[in-house]
PDB file of N, CA and C in Angstrom:
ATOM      1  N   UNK A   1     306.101  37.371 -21.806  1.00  0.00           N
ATOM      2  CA  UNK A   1     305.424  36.083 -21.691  1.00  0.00           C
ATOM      3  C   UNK A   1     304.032  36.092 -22.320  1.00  0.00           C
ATOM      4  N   UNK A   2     303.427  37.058 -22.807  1.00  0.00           N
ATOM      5  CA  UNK A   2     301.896  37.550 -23.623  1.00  0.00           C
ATOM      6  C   UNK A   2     302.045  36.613 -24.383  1.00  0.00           C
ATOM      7  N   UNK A   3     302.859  36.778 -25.579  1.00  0.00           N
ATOM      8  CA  UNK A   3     303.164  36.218 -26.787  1.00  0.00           C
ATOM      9  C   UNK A   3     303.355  34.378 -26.558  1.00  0.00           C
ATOM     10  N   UNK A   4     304.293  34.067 -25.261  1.00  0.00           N
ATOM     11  CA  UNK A   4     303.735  32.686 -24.992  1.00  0.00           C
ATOM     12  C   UNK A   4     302.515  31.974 -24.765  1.00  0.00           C
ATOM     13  N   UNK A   5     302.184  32.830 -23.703  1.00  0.00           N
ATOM     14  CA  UNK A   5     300.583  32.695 -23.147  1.00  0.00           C
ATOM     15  C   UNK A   5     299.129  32.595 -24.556  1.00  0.00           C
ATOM     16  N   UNK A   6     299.409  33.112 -25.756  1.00  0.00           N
ATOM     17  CA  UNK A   6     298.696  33.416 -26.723  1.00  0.00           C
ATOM     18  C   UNK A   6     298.992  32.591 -27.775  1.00  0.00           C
ATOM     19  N   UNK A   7     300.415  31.377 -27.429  1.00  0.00           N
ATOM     20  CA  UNK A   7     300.387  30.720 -28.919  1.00  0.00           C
ATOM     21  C   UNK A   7     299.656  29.198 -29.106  1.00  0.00           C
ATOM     22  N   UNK A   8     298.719  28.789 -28.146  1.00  0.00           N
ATOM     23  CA  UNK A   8     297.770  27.954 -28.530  1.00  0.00           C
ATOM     24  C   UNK A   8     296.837  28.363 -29.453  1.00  0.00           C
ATOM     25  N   UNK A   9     296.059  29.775 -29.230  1.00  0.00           N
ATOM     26  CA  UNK A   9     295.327  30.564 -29.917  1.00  0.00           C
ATOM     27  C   UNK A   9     296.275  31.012 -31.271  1.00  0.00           C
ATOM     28  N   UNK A  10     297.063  30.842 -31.174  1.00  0.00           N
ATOM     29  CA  UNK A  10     297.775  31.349 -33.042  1.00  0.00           C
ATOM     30  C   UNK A  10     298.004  30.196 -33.690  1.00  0.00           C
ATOM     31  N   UNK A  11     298.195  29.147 -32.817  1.00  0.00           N
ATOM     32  CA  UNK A  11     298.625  27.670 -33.272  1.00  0.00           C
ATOM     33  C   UNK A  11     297.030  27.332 -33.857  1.00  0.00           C
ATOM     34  N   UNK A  12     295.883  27.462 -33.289  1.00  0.00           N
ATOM     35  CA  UNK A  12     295.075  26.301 -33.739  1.00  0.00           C
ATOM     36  C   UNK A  12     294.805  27.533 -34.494  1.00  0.00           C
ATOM     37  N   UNK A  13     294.494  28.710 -34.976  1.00  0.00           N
ATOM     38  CA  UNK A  13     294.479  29.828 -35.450  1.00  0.00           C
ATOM     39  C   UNK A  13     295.218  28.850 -37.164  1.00  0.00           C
ATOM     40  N   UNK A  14     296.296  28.993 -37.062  1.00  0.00           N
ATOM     41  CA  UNK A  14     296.926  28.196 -38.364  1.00  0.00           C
ATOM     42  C   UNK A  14     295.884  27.364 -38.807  1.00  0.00           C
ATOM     43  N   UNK A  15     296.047  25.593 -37.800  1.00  0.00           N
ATOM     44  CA  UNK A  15     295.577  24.783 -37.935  1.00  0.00           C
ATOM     45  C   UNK A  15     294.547  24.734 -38.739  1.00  0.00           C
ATOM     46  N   UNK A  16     293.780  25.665 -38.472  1.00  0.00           N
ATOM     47  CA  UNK A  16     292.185  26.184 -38.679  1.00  0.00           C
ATOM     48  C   UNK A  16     292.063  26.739 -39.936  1.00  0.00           C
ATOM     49  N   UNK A  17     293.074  27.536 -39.933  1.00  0.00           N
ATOM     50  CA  UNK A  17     292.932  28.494 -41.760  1.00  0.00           C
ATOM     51  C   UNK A  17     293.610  27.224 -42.538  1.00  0.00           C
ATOM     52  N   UNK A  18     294.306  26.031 -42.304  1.00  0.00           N
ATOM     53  CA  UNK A  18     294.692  24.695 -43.150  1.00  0.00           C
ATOM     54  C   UNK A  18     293.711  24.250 -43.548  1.00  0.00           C
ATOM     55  N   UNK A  19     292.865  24.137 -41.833  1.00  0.00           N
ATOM     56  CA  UNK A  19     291.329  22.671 -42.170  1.00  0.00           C
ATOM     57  C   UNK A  19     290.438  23.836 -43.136  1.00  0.00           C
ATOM     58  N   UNK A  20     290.229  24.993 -42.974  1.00  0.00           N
ATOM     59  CA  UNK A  20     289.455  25.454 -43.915  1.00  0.00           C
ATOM     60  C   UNK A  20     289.623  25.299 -45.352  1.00  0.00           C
ATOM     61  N   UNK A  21     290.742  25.517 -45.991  1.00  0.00           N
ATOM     62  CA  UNK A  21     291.013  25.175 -47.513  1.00  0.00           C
ATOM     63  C   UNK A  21     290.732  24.079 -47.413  1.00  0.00           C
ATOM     64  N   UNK A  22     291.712  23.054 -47.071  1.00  0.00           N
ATOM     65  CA  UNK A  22     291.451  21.803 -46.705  1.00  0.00           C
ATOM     66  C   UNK A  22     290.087  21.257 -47.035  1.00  0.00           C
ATOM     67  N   UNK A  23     289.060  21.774 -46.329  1.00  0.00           N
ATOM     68  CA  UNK A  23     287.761  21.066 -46.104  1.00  0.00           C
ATOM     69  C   UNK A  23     287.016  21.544 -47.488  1.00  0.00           C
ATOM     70  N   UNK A  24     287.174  22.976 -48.473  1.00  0.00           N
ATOM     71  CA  UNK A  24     286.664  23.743 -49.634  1.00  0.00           C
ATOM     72  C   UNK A  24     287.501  23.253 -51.203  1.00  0.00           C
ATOM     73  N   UNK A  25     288.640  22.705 -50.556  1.00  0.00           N
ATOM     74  CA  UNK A  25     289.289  22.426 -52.053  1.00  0.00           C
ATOM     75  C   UNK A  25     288.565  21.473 -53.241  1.00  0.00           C
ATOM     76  N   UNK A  26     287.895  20.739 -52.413  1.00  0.00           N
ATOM     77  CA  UNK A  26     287.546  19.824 -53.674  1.00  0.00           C
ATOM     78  C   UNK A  26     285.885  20.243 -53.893  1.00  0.00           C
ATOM     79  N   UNK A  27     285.173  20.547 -52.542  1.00  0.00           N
ATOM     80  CA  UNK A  27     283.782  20.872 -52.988  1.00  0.00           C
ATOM     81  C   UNK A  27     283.593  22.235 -51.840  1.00  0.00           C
ATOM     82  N   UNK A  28     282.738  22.911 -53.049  1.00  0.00           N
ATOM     83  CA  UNK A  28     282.161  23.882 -51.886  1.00  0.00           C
ATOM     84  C   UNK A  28     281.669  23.686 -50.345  1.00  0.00           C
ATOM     85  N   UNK A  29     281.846  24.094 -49.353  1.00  0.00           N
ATOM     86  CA  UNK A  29     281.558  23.728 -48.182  1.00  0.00           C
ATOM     87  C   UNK A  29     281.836  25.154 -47.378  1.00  0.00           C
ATOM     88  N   UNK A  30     281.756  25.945 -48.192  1.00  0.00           N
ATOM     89  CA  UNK A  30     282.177  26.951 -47.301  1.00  0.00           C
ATOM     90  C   UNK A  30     281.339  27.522 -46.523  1.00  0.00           C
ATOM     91  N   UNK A  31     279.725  27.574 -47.285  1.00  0.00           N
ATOM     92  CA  UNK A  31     278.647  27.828 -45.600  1.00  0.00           C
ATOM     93  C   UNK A  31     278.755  27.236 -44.036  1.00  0.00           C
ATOM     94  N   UNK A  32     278.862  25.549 -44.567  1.00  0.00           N
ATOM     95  CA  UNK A  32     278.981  24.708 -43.679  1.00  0.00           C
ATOM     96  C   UNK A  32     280.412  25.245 -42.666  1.00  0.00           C
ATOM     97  N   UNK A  33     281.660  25.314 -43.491  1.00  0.00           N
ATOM     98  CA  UNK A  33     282.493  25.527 -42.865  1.00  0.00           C
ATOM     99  C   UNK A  33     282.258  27.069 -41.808  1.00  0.00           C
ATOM    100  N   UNK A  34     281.976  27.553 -42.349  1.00  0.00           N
ATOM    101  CA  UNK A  34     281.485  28.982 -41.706  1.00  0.00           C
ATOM    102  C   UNK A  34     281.020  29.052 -40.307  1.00  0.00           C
ATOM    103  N   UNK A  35     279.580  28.449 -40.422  1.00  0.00           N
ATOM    104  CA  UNK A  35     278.508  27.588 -39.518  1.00  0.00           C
ATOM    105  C   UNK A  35     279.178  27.486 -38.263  1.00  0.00           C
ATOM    106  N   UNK A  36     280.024  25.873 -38.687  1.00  0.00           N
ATOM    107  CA  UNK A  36     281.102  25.255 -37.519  1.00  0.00           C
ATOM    108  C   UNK A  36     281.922  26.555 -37.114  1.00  0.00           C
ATOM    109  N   UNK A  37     282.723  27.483 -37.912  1.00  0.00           N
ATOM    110  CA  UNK A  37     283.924  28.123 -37.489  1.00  0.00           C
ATOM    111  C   UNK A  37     283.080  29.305 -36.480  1.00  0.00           C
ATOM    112  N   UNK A  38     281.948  29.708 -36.828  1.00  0.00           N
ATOM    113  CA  UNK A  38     281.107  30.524 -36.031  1.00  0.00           C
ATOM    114  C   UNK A  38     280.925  29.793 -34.671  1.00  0.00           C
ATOM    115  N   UNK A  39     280.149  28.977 -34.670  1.00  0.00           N
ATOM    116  CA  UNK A  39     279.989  28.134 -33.255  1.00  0.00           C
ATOM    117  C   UNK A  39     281.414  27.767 -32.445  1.00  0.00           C
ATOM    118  N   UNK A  40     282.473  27.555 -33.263  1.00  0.00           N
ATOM    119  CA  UNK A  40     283.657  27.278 -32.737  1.00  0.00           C
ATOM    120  C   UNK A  40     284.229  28.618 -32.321  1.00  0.00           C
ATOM    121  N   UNK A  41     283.824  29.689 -32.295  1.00  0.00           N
ATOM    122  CA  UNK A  41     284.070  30.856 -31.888  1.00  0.00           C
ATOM    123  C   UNK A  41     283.350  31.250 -30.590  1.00  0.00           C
ATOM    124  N   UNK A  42     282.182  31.106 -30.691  1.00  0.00           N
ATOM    125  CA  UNK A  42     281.253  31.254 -29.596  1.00  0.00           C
ATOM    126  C   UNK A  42     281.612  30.700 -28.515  1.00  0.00           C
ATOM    127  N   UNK A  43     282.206  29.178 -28.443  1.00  0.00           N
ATOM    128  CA  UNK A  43     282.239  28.290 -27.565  1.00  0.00           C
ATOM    129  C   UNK A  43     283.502  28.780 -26.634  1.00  0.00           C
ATOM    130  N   UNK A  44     284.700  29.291 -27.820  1.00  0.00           N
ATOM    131  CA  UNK A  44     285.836  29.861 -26.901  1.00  0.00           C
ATOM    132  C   UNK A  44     285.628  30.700 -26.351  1.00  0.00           C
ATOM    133  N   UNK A  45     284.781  31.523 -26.753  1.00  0.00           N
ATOM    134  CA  UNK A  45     284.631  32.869 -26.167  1.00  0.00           C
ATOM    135  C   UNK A  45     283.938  32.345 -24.965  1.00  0.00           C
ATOM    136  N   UNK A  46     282.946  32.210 -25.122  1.00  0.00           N
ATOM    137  CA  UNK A  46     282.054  31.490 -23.849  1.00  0.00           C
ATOM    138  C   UNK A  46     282.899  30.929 -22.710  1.00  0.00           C
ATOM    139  N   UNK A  47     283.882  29.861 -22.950  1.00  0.00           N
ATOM    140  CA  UNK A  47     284.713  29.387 -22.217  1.00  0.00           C
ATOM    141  C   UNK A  47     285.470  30.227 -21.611  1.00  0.00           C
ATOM    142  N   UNK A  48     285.952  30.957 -22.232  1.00  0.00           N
ATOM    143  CA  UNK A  48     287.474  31.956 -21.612  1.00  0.00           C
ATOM    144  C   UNK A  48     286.549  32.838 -20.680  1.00  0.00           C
ATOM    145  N   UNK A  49     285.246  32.916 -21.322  1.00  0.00           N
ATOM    146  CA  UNK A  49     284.462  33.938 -20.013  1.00  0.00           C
ATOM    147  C   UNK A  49     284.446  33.537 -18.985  1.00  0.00           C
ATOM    148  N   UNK A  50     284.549  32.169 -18.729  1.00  0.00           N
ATOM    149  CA  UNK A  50     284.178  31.667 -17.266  1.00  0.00           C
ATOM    150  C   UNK A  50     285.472  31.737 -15.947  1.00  0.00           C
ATOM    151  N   UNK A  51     286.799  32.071 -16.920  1.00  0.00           N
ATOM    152  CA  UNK A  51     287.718  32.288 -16.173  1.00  0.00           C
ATOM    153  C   UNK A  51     287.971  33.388 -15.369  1.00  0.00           C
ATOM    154  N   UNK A  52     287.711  33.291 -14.406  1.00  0.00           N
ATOM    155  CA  UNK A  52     287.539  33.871 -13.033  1.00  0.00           C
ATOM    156  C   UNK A  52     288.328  35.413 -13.242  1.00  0.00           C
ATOM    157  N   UNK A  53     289.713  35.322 -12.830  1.00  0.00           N
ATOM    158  CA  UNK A  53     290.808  35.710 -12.319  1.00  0.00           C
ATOM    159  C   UNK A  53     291.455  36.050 -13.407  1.00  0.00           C
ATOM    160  N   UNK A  54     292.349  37.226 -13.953  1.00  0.00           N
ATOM    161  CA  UNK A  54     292.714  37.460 -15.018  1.00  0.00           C
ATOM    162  C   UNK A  54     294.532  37.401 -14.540  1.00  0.00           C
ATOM    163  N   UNK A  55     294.635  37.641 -13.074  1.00  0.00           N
ATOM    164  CA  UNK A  55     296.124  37.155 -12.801  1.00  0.00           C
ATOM    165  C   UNK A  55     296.213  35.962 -12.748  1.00  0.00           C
ATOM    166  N   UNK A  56     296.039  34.650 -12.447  1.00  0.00           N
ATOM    167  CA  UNK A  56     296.039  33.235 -12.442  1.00  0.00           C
ATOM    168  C   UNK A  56     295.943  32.302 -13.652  1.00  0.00           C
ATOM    169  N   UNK A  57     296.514  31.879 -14.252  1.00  0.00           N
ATOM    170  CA  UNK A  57     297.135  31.379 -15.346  1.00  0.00           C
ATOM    171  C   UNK A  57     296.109  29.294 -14.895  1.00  0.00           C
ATOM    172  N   UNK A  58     294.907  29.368 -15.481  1.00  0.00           N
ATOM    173  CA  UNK A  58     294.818  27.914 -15.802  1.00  0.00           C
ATOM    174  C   UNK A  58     295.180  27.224 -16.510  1.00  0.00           C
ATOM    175  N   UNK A  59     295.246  26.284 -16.005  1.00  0.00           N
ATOM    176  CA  UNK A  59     295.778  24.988 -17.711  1.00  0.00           C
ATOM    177  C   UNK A  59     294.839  24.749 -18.482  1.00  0.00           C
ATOM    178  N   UNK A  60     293.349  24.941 -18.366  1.00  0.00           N
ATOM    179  CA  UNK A  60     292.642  24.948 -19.197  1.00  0.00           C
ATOM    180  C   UNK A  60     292.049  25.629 -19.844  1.00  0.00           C
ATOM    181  N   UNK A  61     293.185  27.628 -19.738  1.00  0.00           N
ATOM    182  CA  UNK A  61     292.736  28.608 -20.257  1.00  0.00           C
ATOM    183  C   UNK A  61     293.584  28.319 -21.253  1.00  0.00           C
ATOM    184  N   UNK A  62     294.718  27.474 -22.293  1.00  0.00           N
ATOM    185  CA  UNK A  62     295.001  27.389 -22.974  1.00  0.00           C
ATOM    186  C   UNK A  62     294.090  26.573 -24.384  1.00  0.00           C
ATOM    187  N   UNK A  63     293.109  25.480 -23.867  1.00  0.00           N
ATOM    188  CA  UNK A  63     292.545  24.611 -24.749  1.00  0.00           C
ATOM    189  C   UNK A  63     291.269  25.328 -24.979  1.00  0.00           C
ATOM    190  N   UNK A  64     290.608  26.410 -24.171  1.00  0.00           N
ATOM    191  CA  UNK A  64     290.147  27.583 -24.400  1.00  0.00           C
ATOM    192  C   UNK A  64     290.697  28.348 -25.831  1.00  0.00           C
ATOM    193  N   UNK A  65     291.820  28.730 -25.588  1.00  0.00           N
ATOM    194  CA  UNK A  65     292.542  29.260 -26.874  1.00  0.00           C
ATOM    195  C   UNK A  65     292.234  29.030 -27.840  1.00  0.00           C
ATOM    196  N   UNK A  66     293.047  27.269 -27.717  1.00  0.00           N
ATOM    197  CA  UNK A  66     292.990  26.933 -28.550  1.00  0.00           C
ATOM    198  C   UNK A  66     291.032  26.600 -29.793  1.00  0.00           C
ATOM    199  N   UNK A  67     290.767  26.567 -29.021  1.00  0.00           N
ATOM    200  CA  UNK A  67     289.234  26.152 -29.801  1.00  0.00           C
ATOM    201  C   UNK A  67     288.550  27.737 -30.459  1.00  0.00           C
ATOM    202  N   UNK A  68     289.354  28.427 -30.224  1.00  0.00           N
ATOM    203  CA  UNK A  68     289.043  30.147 -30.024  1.00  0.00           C
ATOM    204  C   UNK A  68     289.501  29.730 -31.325  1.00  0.00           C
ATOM    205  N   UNK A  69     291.047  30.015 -31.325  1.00  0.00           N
ATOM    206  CA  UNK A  69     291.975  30.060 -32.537  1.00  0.00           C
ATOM    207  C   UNK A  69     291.230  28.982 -33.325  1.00  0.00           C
ATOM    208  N   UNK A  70     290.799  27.328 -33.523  1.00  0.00           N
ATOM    209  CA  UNK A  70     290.290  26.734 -34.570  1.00  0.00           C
ATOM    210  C   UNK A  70     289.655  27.773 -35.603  1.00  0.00           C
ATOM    211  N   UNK A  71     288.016  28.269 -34.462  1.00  0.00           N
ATOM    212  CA  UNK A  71     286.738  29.237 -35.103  1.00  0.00           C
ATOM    213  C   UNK A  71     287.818  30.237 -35.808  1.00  0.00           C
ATOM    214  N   UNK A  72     288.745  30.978 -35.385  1.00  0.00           N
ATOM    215  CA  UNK A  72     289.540  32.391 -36.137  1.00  0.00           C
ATOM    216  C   UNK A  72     289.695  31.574 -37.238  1.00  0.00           C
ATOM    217  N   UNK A  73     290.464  30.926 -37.640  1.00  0.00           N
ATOM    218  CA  UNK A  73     291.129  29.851 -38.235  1.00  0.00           C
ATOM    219  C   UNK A  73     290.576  29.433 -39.500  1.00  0.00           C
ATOM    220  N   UNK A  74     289.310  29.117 -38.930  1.00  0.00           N
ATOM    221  CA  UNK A  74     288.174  28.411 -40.354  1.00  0.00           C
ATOM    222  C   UNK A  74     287.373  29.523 -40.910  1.00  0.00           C
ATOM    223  N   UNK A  75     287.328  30.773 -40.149  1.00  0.00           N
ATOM    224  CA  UNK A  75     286.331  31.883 -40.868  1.00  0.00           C
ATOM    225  C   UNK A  75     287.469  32.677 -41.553  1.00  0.00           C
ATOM    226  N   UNK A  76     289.055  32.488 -41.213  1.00  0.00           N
ATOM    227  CA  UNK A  76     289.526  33.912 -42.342  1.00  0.00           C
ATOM    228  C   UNK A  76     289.605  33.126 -43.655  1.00  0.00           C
ATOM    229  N   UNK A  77     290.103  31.776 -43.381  1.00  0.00           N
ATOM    230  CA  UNK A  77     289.967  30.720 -44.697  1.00  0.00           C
ATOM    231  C   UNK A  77     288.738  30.782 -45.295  1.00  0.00           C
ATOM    232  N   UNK A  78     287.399  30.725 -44.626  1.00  0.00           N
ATOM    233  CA  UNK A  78     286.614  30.640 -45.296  1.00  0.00           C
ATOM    234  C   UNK A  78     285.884  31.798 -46.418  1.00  0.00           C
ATOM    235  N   UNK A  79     286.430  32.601 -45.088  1.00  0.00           N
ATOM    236  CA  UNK A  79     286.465  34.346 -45.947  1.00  0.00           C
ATOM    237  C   UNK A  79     287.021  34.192 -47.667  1.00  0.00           C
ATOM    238  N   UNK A  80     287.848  34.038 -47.752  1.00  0.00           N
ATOM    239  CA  UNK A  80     288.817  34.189 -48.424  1.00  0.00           C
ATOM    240  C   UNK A  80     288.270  33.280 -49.638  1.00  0.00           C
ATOM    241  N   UNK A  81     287.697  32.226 -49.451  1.00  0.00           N
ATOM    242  CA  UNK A  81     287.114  31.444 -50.147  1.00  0.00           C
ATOM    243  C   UNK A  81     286.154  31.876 -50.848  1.00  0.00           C
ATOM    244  N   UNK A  82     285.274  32.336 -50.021  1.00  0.00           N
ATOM    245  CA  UNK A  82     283.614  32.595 -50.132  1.00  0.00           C
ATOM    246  C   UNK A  82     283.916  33.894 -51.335  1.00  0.00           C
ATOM    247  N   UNK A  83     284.991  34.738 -50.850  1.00  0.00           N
ATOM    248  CA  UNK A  83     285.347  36.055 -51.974  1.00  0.00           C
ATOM    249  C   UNK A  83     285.615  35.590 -53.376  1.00  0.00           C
ATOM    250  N   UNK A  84     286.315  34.381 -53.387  1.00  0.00           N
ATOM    251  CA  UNK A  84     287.040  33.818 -55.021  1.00  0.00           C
ATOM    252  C   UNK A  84     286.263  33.100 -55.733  1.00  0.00           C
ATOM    253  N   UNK A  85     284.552  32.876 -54.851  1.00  0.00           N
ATOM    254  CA  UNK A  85     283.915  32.000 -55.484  1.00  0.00           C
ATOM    255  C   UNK A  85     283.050  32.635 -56.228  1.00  0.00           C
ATOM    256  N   UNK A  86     282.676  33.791 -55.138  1.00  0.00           N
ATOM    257  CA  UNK A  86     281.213  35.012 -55.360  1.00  0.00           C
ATOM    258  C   UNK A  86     282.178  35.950 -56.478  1.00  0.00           C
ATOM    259  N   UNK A  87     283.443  36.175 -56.798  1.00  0.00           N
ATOM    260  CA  UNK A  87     283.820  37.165 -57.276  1.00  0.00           C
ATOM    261  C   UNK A  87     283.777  36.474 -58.629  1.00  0.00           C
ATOM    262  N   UNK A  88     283.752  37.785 -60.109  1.00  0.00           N
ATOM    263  CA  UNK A  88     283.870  37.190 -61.500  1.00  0.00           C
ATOM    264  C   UNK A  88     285.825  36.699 -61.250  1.00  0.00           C
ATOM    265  N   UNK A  89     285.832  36.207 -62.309  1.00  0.00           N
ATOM    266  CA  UNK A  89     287.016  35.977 -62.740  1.00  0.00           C
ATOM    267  C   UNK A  89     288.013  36.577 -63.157  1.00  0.00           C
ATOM    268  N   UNK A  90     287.621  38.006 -63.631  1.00  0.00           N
ATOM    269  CA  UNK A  90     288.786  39.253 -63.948  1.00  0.00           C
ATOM    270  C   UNK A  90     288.936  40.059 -62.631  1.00  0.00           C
ATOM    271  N   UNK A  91     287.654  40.548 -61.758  1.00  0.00           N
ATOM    272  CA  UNK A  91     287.632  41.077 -60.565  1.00  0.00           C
ATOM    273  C   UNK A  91     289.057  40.686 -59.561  1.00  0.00           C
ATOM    274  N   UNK A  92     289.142  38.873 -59.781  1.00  0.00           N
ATOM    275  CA  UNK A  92     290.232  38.544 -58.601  1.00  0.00           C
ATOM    276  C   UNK A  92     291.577  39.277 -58.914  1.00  0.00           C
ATOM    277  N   UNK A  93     292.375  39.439 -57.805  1.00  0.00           N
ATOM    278  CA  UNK A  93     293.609  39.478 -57.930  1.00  0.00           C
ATOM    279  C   UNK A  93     294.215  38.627 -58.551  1.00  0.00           C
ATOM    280  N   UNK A  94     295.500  38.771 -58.926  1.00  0.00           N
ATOM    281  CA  UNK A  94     296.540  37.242 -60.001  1.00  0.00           C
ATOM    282  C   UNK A  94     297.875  37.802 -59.146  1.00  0.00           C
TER     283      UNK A  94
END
Protein backbone atom coordinates (compact mmCIF):
# COMPACT_ATOMS: atom_id res chain seq x y z
CA UNK A 1 0.00 0.00 0.00
CA UNK A 2 3.45 2.53 0.11
CA UNK A 3 3.27 2.82 -3.53
CA UNK A 4 -0.58 3.84 -3.19
CA UNK A 5 -0.12 6.08 -0.33
CA UNK A 6 2.80 7.97 -2.51
CA UNK A 7 0.93 8.43 -5.87
CA UNK A 8 -0.40 11.97 -5.28
CA UNK A 9 3.29 12.89 -4.79
CA UNK A 10 4.31 11.08 -8.27
CA UNK A 11 1.12 12.37 -9.85
CA UNK A 12 1.66 16.11 -9.25
CA UNK A 13 5.48 15.09 -9.51
CA UNK A 14 4.48 14.51 -13.48
CA UNK A 15 2.10 17.34 -13.55
CA UNK A 16 4.92 19.55 -12.47
CA UNK A 17 7.83 18.33 -14.80
CA UNK A 18 4.69 19.16 -17.79
CA UNK A 19 3.99 22.81 -16.18
CA UNK A 20 7.75 23.24 -16.18
CA UNK A 21 8.48 22.82 -20.02
CA UNK A 22 5.25 24.07 -20.44
CA UNK A 23 5.88 27.39 -18.68
CA UNK A 24 10.03 27.59 -20.57
CA UNK A 25 8.98 26.60 -24.09
CA UNK A 26 8.32 29.73 -25.57
CA UNK A 27 10.37 32.15 -23.19
CA UNK A 28 12.95 31.69 -20.73
CA UNK A 29 11.44 31.53 -17.30
CA UNK A 30 13.38 29.14 -15.86
CA UNK A 31 14.76 31.25 -12.73
CA UNK A 32 11.27 32.24 -12.07
CA UNK A 33 10.15 28.74 -12.51
CA UNK A 34 12.82 27.52 -10.12
CA UNK A 35 11.93 30.28 -7.43
CA UNK A 36 8.13 28.96 -7.36
CA UNK A 37 9.28 25.12 -7.63
CA UNK A 38 11.70 25.89 -4.57
CA UNK A 39 9.01 27.51 -2.38
CA UNK A 40 6.61 24.83 -3.61
CA UNK A 41 8.94 22.44 -2.01
CA UNK A 42 9.38 24.09 1.21
CA UNK A 43 5.71 24.44 1.76
CA UNK A 44 5.22 20.50 1.37
CA UNK A 45 7.80 19.77 3.34
CA UNK A 46 6.71 22.16 5.99
CA UNK A 47 3.23 20.74 5.78
CA UNK A 48 3.91 16.99 5.95
CA UNK A 49 6.00 18.11 9.10
CA UNK A 50 3.08 18.99 10.96
CA UNK A 51 1.67 15.52 10.71
CA UNK A 52 1.62 14.21 13.97
CA UNK A 53 1.46 10.40 13.83
CA UNK A 54 3.29 8.44 11.22
CA UNK A 55 0.69 5.34 11.73
CA UNK A 56 -2.58 7.40 10.97
CA UNK A 57 -3.22 8.06 7.47
CA UNK A 58 -4.86 11.89 7.00
CA UNK A 59 -6.75 13.02 4.12
CA UNK A 60 -4.86 15.93 4.04
CA UNK A 61 -1.50 14.13 4.12
CA UNK A 62 -2.19 13.45 0.50
CA UNK A 63 -2.64 17.29 -0.87
CA UNK A 64 0.55 17.64 1.22
CA UNK A 65 2.02 15.27 -1.41
CA UNK A 66 0.72 16.46 -3.71
CA UNK A 67 2.16 20.23 -3.55
CA UNK A 68 5.54 18.33 -2.54
CA UNK A 69 5.39 16.45 -5.91
CA UNK A 70 4.31 20.00 -7.97
CA UNK A 71 7.98 21.73 -6.33
CA UNK A 72 9.84 17.96 -7.44
CA UNK A 73 8.09 18.40 -10.62
CA UNK A 74 9.06 22.03 -11.72
CA UNK A 75 12.81 21.82 -10.46
CA UNK A 76 13.80 18.41 -12.43
CA UNK A 77 12.10 20.20 -15.57
CA UNK A 78 13.66 23.13 -14.80
CA UNK A 79 16.98 21.43 -14.26
CA UNK A 80 16.99 20.07 -17.39
CA UNK A 81 16.24 23.27 -19.01
CA UNK A 82 18.57 25.55 -17.29
CA UNK A 83 21.46 22.66 -18.60
CA UNK A 84 20.33 23.05 -22.57
CA UNK A 85 20.34 26.68 -22.26
CA UNK A 86 23.79 27.30 -20.24
CA UNK A 87 25.31 24.40 -22.33
CA UNK A 88 27.17 25.19 -26.03
CA UNK A 89 25.48 23.48 -28.70
CA UNK A 90 27.92 20.53 -29.52
CA UNK A 91 28.35 19.85 -25.59
CA UNK A 92 24.41 18.64 -25.61
CA UNK A 93 23.50 15.22 -26.09
CA UNK A 94 21.44 14.39 -29.69
Amino acid sequence: MAGVYLLPLLGASAVGSYLGGAISSKRNFTSYTLIASTLLQLAGCGLLSTIGSATNIMPRQYFFEAILGLGIGLSLSTGTIMTSVQAKRGDLGE
